[in-house]
Protein backbone atom coordinates (compact mmCIF):
# COMPACT_ATOMS: atom_id res chain seq x y z
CA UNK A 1 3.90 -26.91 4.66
CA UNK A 2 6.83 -24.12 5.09
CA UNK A 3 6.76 -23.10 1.67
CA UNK A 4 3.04 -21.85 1.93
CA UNK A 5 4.36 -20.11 5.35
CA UNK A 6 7.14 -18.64 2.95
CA UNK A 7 5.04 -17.48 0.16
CA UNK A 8 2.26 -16.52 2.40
CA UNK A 9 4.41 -13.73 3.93
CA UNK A 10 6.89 -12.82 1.35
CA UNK A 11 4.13 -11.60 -0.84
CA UNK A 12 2.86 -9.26 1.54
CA UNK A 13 6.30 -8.12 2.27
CA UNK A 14 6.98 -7.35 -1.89
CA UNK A 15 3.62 -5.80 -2.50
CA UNK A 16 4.22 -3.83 0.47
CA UNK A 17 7.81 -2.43 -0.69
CA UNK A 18 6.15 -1.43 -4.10
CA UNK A 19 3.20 0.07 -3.20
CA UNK A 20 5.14 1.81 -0.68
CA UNK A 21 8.13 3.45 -3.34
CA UNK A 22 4.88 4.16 -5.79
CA UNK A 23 2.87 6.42 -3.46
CA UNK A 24 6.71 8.15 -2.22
CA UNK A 25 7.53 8.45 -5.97
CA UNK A 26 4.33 9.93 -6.64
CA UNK A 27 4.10 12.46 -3.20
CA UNK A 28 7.99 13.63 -3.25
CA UNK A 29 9.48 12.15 -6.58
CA UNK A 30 11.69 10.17 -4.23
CA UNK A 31 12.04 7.14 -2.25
CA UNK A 32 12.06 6.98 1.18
CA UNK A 33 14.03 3.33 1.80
CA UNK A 34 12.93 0.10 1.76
CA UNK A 35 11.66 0.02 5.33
CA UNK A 36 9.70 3.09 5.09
CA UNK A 37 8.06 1.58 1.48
CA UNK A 38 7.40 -1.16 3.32
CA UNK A 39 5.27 0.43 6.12
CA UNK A 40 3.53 2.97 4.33
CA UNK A 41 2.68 -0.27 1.79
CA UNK A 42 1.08 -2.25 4.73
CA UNK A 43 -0.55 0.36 6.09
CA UNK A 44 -1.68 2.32 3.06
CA UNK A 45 -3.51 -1.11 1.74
CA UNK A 46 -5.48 -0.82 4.73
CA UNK A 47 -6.40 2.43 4.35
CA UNK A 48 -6.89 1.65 0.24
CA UNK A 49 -9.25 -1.26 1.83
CA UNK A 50 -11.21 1.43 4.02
CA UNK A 51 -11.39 3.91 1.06
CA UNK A 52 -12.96 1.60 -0.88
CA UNK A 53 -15.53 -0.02 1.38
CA UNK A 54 -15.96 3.97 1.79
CA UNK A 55 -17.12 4.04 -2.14
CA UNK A 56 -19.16 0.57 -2.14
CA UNK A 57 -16.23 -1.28 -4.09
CA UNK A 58 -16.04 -4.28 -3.48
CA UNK A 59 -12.38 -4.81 -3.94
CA UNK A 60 -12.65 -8.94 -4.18
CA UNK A 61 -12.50 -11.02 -7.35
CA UNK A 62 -11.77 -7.31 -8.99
CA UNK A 63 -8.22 -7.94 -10.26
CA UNK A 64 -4.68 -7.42 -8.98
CA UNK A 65 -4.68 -3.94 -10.52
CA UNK A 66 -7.72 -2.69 -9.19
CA UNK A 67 -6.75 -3.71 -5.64
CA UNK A 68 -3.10 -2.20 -6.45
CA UNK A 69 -4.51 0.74 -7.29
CA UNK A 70 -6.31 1.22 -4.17
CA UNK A 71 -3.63 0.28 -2.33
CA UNK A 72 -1.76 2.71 -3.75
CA UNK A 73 -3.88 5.79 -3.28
CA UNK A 74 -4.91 4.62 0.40
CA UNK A 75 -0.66 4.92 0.76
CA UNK A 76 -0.78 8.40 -0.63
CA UNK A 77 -3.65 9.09 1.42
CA UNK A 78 -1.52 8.05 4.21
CA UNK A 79 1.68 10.18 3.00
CA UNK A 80 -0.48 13.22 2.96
CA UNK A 81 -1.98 13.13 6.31
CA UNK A 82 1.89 12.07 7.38
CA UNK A 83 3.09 15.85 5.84
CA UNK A 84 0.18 17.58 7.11
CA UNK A 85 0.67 16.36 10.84
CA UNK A 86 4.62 16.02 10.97
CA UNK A 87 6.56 18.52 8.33
């Protein structure tokens, strides 16, 4: 039973971290650290979720890519709004 309570949250937690350095790579051509990767990740999949619902995508049984690739423009999406409010 633990090792479905380990792989059920380290996944998130890895996914998170990469979509997280993609969308800083892609914004600012740097990364931020791993804990910032790791909540602009998690929050910029929700976001990437929204979006899509949004477009009447229905993001399910797609593919890992597809819903990394939302994922990842829902964390750019948050990245922007971050610079327009903050810097």
């Amino acid at each position: 039973m633990l090792e479905h309570i380990a792989d059920f949250t380290a996944w998130p937690i890895l996914t998170g971290i990469l979509i997280g350095y993609v969308a800083n790579r892609i914004m600012s051509g740097e990364g931020k650290g791993c804990c910032m990767n790791l909540i602009v990740g998690i929050v910029g999949s929700y976001v990437g979720t929204f979006i899509s619902h949004l477009l009447n995508i229905e993001l399910l049984g797609k593919g890992y890519l597809t819903n990394f690739v939302f994922c990842v423009v829902g964390s750019i999406a948050v990245l922007w709004l971050w610079k327009k409010l903050f810097d």
